[in-house]
N, C-alpha and C. Protein backbone atom coordinates (compact mmCIF):
# COMPACT_ATOMS: atom_id res chain seq x y z
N UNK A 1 105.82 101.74 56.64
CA UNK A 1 106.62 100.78 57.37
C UNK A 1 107.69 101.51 58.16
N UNK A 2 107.81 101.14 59.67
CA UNK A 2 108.89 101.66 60.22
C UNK A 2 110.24 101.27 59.74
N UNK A 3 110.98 102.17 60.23
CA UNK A 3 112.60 102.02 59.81
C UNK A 3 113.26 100.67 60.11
N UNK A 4 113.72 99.91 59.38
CA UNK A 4 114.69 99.04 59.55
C UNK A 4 115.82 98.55 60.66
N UNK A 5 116.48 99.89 59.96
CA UNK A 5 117.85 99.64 60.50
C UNK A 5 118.04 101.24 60.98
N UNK A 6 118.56 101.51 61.90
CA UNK A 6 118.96 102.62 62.51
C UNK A 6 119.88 103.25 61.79
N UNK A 7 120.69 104.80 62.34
CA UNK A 7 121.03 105.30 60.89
C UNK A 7 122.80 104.69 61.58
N UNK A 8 123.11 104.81 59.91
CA UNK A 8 124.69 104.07 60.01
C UNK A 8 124.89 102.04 60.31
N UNK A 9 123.94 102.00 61.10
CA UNK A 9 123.76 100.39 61.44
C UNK A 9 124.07 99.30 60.02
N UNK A 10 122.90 99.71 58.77
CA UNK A 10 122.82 98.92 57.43
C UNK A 10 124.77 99.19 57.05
N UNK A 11 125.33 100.11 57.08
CA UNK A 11 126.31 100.30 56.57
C UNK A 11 127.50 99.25 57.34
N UNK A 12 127.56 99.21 58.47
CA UNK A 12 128.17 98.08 59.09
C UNK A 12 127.40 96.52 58.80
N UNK A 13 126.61 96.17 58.78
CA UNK A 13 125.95 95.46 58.32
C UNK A 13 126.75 94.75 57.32
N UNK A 14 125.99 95.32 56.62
CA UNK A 14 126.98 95.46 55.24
C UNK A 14 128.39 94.71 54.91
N UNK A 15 129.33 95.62 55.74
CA UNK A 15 130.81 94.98 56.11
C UNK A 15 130.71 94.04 56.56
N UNK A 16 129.59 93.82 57.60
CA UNK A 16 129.98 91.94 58.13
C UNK A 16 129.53 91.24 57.46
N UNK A 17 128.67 91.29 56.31
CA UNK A 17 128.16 90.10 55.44
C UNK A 17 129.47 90.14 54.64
N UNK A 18 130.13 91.04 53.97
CA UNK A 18 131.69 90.68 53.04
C UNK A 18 132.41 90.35 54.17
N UNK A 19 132.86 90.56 55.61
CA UNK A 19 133.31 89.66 56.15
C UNK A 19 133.39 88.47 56.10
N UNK A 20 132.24 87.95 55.68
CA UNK A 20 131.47 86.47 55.70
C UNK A 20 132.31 85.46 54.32
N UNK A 21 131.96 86.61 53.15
CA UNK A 21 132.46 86.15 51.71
C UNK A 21 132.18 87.26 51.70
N UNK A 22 133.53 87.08 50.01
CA UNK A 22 132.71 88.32 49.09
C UNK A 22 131.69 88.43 48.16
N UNK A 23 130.93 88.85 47.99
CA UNK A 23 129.94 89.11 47.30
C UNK A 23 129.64 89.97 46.44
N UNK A 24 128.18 89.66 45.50
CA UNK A 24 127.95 90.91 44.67
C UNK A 24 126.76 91.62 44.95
N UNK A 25 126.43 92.53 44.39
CA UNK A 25 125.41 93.58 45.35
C UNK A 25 124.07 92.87 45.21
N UNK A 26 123.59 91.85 44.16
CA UNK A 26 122.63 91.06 44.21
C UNK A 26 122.67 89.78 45.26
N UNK A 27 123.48 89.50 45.71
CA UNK A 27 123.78 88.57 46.62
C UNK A 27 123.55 89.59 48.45
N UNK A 28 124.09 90.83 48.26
CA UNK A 28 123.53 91.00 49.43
C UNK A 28 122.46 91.15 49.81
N UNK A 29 121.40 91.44 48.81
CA UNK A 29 120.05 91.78 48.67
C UNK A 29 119.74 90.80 49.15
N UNK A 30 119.97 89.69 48.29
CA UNK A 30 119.23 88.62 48.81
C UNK A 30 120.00 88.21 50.54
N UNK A 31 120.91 88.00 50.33
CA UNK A 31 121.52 87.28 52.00
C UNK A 31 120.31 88.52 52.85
N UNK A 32 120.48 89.67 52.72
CA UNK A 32 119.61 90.70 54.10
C UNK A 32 117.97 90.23 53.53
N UNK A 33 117.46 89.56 52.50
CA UNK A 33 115.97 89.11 52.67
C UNK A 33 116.22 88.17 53.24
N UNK A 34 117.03 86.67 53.28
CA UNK A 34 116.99 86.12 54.09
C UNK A 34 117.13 86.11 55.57
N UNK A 35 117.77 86.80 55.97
CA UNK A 35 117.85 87.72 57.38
C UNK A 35 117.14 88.03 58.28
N UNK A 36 116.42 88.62 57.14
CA UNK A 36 114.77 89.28 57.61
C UNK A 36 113.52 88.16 57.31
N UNK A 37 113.69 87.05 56.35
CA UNK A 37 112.58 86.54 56.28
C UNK A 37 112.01 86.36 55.70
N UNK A 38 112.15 87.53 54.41
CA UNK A 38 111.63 87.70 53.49
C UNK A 38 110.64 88.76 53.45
N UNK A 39 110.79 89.95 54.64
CA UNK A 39 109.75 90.95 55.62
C UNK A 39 110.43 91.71 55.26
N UNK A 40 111.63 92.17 54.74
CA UNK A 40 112.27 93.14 53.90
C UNK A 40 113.06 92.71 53.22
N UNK A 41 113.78 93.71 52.17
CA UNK A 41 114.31 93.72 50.76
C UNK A 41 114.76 94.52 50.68
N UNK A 42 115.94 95.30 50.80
CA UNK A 42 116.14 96.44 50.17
C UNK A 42 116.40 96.61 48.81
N UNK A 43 116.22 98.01 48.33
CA UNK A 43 115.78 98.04 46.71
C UNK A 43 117.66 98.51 46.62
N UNK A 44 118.23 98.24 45.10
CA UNK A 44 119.80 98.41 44.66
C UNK A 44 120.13 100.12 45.20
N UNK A 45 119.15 101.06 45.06
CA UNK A 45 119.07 102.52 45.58
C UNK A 45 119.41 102.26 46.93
N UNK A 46 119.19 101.63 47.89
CA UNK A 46 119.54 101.49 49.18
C UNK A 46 120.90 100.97 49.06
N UNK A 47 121.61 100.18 48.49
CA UNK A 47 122.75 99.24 48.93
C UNK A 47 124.06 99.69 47.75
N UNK A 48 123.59 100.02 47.10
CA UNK A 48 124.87 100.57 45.48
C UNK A 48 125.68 101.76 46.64
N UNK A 49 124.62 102.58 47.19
CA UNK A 49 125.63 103.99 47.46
C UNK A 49 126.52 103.71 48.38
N UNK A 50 126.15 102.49 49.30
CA UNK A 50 126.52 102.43 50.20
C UNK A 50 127.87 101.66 50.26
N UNK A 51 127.57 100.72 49.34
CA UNK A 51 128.69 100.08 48.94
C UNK A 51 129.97 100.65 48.74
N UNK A 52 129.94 101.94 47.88
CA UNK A 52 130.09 103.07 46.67
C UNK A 52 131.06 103.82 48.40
N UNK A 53 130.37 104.27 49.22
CA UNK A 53 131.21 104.52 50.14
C UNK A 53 132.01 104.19 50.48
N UNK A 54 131.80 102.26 50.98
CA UNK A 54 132.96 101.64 52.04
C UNK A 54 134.02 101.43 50.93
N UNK A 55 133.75 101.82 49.81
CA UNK A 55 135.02 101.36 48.85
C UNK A 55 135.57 102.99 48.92
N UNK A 56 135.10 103.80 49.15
CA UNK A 56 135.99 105.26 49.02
C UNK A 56 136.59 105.17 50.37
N UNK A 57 135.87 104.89 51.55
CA UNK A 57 136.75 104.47 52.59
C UNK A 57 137.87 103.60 52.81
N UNK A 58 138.28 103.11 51.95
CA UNK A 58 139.06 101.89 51.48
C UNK A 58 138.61 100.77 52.54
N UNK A 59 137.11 100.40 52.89
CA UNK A 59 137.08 99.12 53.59
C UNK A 59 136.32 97.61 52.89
N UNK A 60 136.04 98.51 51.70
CA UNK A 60 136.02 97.11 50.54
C UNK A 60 136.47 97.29 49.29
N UNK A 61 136.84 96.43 48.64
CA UNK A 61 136.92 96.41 47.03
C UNK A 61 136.48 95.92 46.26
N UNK A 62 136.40 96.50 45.17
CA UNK A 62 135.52 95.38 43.92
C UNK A 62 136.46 95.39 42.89
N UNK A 63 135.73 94.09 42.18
CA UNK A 63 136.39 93.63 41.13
C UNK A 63 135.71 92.74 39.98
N UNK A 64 135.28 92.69 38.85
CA UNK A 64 134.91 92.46 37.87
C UNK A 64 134.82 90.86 37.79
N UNK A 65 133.92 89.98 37.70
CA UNK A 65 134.07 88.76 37.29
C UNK A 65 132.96 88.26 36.72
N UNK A 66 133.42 88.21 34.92
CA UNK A 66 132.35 88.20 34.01
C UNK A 66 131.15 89.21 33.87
N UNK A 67 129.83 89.40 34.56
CA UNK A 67 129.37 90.31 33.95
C UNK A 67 129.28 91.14 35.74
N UNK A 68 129.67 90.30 36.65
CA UNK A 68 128.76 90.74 37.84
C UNK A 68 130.24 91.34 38.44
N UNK A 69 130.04 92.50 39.54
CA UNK A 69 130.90 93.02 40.33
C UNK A 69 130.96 92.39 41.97
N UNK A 70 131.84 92.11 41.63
CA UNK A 70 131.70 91.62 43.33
C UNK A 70 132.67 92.59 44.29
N UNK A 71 132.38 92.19 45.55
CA UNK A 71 132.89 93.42 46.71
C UNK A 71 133.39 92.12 47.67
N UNK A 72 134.60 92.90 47.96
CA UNK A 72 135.36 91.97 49.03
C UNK A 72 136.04 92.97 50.37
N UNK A 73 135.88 92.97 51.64
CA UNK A 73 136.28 93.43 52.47
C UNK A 73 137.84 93.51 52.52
N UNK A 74 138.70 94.47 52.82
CA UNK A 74 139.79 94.96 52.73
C UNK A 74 140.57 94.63 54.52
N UNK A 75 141.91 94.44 54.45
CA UNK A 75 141.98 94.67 56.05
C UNK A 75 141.60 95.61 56.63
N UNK A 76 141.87 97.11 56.44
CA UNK A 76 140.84 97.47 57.03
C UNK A 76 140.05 97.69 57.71
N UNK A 77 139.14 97.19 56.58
CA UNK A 77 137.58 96.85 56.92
C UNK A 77 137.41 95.85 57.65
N UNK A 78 137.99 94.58 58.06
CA UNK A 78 138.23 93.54 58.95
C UNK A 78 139.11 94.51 60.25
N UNK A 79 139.39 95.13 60.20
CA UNK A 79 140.10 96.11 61.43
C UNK A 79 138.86 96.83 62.20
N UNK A 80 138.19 97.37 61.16
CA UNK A 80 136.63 98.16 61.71
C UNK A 80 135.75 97.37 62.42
N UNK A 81 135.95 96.08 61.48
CA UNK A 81 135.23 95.14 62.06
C UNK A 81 135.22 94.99 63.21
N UNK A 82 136.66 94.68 63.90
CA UNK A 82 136.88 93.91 64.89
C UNK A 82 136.65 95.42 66.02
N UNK A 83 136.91 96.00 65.80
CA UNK A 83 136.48 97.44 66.79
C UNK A 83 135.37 97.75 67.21
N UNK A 84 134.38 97.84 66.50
CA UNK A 84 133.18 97.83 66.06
C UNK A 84 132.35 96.29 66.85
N UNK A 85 132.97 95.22 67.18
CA UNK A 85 132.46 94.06 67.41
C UNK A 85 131.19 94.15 67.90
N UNK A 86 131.19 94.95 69.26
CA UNK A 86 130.37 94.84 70.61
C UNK A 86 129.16 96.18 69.83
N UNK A 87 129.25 96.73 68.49
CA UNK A 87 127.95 97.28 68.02
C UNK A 87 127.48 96.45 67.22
N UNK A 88 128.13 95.49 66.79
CA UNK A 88 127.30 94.39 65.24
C UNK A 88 126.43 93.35 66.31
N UNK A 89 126.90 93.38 67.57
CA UNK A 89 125.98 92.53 68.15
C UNK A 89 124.57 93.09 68.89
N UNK A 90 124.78 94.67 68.95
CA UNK A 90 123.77 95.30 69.24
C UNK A 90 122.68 95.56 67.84
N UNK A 91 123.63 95.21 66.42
CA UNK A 91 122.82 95.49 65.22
C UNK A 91 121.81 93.86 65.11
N UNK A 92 122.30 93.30 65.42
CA UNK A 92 121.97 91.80 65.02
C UNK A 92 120.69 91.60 66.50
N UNK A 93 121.08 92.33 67.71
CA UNK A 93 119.34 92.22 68.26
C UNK A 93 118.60 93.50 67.58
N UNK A 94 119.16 94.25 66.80
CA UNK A 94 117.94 95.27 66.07
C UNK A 94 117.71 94.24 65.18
N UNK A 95 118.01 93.91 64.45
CA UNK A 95 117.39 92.57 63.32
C UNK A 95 116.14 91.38 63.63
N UNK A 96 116.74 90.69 64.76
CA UNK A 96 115.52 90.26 65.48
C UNK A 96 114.38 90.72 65.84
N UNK A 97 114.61 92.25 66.69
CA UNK A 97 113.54 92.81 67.06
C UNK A 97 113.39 93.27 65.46
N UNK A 98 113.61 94.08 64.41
CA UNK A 98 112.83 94.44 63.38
C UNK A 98 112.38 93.10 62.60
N UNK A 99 112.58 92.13 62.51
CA UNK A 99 112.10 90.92 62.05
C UNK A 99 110.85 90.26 62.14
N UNK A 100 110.82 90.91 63.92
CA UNK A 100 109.56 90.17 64.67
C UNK A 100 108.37 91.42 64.62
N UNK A 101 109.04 92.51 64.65
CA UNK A 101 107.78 94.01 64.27
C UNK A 101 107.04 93.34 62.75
N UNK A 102 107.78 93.47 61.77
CA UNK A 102 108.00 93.39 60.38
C UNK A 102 106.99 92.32 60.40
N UNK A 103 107.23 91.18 60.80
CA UNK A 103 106.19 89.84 60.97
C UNK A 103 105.13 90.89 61.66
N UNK A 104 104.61 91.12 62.64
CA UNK A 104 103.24 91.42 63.28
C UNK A 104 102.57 92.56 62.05
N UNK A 105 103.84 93.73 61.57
CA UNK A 105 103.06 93.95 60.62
C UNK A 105 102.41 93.37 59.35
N UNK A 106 103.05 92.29 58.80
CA UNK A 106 102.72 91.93 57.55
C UNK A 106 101.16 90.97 58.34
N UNK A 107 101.44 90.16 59.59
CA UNK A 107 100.07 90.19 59.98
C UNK A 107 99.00 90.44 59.95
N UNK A 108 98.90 91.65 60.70
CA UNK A 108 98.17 92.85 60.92
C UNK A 108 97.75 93.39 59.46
N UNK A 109 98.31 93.70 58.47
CA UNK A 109 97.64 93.57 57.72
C UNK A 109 96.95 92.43 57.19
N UNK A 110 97.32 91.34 56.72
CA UNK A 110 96.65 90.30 56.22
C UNK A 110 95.28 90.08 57.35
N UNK A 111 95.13 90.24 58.49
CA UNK A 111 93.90 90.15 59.30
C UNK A 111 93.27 91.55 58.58
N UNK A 112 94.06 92.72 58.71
CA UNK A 112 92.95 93.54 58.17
C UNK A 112 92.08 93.37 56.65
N UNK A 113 92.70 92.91 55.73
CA UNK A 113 92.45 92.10 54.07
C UNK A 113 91.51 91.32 54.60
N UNK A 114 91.57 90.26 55.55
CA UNK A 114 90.35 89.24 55.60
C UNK A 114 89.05 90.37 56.37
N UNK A 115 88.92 90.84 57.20
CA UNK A 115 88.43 91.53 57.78
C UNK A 115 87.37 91.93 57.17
N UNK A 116 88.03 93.37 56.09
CA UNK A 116 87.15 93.94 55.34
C UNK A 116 86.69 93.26 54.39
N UNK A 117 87.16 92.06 53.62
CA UNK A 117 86.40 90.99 52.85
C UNK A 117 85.10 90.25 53.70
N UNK A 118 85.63 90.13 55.16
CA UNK A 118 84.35 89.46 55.32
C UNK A 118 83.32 90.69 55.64
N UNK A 119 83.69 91.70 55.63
CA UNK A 119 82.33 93.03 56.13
C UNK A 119 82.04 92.94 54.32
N UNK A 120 83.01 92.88 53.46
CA UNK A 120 82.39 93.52 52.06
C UNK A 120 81.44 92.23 51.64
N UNK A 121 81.42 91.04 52.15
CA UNK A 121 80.15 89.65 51.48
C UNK A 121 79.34 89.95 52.49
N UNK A 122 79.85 90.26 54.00
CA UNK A 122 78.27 90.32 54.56
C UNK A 122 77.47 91.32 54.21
N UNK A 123 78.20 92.90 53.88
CA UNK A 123 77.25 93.74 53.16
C UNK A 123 76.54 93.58 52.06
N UNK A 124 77.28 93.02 50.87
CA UNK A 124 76.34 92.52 49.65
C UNK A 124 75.69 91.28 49.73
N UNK A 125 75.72 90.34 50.57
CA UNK A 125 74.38 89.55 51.31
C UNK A 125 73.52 90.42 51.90
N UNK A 126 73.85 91.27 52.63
CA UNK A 126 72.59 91.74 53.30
C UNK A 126 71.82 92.81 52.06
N UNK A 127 72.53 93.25 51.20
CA UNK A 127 71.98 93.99 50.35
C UNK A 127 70.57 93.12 49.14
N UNK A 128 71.26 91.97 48.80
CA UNK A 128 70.68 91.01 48.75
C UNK A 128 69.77 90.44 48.87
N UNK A 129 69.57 90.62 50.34
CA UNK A 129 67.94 90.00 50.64
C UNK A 129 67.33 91.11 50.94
N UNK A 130 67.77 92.48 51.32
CA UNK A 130 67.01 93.70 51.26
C UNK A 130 66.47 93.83 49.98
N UNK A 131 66.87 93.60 48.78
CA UNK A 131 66.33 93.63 47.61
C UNK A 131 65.20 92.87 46.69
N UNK A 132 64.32 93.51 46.67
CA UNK A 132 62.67 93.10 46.18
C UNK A 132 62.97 92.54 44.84
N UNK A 133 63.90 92.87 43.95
CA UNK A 133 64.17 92.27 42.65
C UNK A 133 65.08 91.55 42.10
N UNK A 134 65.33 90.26 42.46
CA UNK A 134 66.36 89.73 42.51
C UNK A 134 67.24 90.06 40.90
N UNK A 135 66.36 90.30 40.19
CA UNK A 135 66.94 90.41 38.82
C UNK A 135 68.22 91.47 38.36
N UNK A 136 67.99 92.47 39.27
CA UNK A 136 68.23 93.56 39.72
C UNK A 136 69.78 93.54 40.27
N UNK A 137 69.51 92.62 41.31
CA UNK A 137 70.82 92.62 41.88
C UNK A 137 71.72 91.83 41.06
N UNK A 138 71.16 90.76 40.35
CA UNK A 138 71.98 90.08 39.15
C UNK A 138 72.56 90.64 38.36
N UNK A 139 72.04 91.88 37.83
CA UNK A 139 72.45 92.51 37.17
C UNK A 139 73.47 93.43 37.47
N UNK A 140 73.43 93.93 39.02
CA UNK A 140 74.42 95.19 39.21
C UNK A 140 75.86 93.97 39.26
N UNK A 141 75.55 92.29 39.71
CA UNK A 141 76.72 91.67 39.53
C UNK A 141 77.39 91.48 38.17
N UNK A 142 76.69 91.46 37.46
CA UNK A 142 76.92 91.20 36.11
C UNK A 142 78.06 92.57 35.98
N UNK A 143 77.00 93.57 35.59
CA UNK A 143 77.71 95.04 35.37
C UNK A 143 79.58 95.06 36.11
N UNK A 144 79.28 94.77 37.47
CA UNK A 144 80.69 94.37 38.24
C UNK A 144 81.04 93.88 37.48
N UNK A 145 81.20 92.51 37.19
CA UNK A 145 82.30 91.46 36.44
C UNK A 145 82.75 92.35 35.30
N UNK A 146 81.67 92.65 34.49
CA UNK A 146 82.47 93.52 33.01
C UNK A 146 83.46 94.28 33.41
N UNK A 147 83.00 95.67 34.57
CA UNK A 147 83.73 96.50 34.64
C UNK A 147 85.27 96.22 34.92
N UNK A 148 85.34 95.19 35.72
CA UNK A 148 86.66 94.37 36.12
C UNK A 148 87.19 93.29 35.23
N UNK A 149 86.17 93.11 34.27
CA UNK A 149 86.93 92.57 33.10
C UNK A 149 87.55 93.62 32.08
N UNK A 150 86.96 94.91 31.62
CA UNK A 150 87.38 95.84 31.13
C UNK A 150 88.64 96.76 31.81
N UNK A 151 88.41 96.52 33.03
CA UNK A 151 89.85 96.65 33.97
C UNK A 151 91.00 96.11 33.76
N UNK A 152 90.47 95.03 33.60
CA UNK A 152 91.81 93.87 33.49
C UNK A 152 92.52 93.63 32.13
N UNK A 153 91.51 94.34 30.92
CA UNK A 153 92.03 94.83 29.38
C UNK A 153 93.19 95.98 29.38
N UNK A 154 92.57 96.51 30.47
CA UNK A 154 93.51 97.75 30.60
C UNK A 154 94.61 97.73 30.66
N UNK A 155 94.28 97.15 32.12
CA UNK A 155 95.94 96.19 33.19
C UNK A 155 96.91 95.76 32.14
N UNK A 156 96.22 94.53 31.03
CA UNK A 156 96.93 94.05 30.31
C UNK A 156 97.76 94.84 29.05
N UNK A 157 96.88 95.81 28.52
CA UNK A 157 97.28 96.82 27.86
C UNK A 157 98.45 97.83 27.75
N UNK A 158 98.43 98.00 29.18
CA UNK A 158 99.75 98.44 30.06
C UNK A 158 100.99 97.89 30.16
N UNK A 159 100.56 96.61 30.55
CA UNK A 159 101.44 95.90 30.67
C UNK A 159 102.22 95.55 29.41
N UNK A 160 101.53 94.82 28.25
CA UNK A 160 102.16 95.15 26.79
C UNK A 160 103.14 96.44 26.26
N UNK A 161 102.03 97.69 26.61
CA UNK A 161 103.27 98.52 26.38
C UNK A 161 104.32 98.76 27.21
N UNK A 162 104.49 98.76 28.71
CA UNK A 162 105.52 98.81 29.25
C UNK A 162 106.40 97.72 28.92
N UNK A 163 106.29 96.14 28.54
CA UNK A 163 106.66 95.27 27.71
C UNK A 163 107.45 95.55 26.87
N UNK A 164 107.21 96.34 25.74
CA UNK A 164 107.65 96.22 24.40
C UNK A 164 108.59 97.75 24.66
N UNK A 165 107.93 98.72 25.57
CA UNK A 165 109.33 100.23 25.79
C UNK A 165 110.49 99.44 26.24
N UNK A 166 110.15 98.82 27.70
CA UNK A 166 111.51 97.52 27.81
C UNK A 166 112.43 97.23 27.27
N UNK A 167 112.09 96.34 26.16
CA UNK A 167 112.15 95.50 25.47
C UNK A 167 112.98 96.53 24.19
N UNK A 168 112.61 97.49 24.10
CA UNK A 168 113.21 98.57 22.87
C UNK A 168 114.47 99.23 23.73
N UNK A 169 114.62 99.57 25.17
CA UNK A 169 115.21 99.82 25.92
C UNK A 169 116.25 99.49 26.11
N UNK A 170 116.28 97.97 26.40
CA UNK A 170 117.30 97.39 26.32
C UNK A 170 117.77 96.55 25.68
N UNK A 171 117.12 96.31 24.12
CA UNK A 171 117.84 96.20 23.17
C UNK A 171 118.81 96.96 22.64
N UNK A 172 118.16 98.38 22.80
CA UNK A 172 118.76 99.31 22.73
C UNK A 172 120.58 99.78 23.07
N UNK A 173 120.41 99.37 24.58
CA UNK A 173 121.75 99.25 24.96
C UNK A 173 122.60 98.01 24.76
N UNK A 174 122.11 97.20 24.70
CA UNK A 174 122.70 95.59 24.08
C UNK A 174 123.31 95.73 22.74
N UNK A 175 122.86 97.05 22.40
CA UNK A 175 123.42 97.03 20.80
C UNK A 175 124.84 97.96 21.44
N UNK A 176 124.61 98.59 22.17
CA UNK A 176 126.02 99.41 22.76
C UNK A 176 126.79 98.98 23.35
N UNK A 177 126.22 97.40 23.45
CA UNK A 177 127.15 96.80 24.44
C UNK A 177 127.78 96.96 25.83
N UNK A 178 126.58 97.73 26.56
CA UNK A 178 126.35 98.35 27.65
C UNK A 178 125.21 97.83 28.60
N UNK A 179 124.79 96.89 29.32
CA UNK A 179 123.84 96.01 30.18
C UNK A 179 124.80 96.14 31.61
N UNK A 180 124.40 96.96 32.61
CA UNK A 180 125.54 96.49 33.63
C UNK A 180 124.51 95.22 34.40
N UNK A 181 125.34 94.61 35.53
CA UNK A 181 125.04 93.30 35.41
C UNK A 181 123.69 93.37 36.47
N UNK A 182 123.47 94.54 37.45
CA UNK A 182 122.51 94.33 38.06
C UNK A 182 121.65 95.15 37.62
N UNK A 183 121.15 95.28 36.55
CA UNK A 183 120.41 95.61 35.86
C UNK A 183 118.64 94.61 36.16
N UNK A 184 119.30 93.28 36.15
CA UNK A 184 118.00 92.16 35.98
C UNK A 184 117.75 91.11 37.16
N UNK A 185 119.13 91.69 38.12
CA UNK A 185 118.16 91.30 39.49
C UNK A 185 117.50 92.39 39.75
N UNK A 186 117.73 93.99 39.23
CA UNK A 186 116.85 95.21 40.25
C UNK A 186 115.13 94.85 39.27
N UNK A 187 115.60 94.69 38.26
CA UNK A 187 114.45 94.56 37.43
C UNK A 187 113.40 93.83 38.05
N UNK A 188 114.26 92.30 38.49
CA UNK A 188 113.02 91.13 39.37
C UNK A 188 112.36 91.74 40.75
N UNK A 189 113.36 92.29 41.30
CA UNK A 189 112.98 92.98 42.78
C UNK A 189 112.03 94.07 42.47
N UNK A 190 112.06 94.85 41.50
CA UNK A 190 110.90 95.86 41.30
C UNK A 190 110.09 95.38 40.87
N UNK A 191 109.82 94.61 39.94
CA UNK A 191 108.79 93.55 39.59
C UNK A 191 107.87 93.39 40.51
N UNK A 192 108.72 91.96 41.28
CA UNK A 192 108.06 92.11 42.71
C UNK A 192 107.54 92.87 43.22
N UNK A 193 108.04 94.00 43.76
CA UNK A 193 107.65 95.03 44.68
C UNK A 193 106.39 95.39 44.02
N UNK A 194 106.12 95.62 42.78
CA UNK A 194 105.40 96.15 42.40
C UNK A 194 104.26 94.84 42.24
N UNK A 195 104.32 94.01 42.25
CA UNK A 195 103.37 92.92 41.94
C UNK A 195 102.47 92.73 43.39
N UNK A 196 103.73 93.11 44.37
CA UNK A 196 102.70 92.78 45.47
C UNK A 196 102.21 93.81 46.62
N UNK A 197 102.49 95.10 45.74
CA UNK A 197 101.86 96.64 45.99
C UNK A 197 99.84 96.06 45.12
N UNK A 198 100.06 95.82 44.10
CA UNK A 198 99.15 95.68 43.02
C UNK A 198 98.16 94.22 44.53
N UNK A 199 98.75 93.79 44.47
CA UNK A 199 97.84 92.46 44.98
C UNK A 199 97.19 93.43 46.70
N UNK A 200 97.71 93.72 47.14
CA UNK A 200 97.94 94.65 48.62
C UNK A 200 96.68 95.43 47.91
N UNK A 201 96.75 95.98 47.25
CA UNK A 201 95.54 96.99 46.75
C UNK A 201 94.41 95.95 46.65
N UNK A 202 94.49 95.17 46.08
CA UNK A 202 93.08 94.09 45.03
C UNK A 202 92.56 93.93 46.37
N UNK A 203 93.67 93.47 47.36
CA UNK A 203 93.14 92.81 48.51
C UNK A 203 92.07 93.53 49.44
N UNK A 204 92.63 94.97 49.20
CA UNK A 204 91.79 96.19 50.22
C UNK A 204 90.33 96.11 49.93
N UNK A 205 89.72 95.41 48.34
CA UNK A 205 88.97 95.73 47.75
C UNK A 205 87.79 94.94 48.28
């Protein structure tokens, strides 16, 4: 996937959404998927450091409320802002234009997914009636299903144990009384990410 945001751009960004309100770093995640569409996401590795900066710059601050940290723009940072004006409006047509790329790509693939599905039934139809033994071909379907049922033992297998390391993980620190708070939105967002890396693959198939 091409680049997003140009370099330095996400970091102003950034400042004008705590312009907006203050927020917590799971809240910006989400406000920039809505933005985009839901055609990007950035992962907490993208947005923590950055954060982590404008507060050494003194153009935001945080502050503790209950388990979550929230970040609030500083004057400042409303000073940068206002300097800066005539580039947040050049960032906000990069948004559009990466919005509308971002859409043709997620497209472009999904035509390519149908594509090769319809070449992969017309090939095993045509294989099909090329075949003198129908019994034959029943069978190499059969054989398929197991193998992808024995696949899917696996999948699940995996999944159990990564489950229960989890699960020992962060009980683990719960006993230390140590969970920081975006711990279990990064958790859902990788989830995700990873759920629909996994489907993106099935689909190629």
């Amino acid at each position: 996937m091409t680049p997003v945001f140009a370099h330095g751009s996400l970091r102003l960004y950034l400042l004008s959404l705590l312009g907006e309100s203050p927020r917590h770093g799971y809240e910006l995640i989400q406000a920039l998927s809505e933005r985009f569409g839901g055609t990007y996401s950035p992962s907490a590795g993208t947005i923590y450091p950055r954060l982590a900066k404008l507060e050494e710059e003194g153009l935001v601050t945080k502050s503790t409320e209950g388990r979550k940290t929230v970040y609030a723009i500083t004057d400042a940072g409303r000073a940068e802002l206002a300097e800066r004006e005539h580039e947040l409006d050049a960032i906000e047509d990069e948004v559009t234009d990466s919005v509308r790329r971002l859409a043709d790509e997620v497209r472009a693939g999904v035509d390519d997914a149908m594509r090769s599905l319809r070449a992969d039934l017309a090939s095993a139809a045509r294989e099909a009636k090329r075949s003198p033994n129908v019994s034959e071909f029943t069978s190499t379907v059969r054989n398929a299903r197991q193998a992808a049922s024995a696949s899917a033992r696996e999948a699940e297998a995996v999944l159990n144990e990564f489950r229960q390391q989890l699960r020992t993980d962060l009980r683990s620190h719960a006993a230390r009384g140590f969970i920081p708070d975006d711990v279990i939105p990064q958790l859902k967002l990788e989830l995700a990410r990873v759920r629909a890396s996994v489907l993106e693959s099935l689909s190629r198939r």
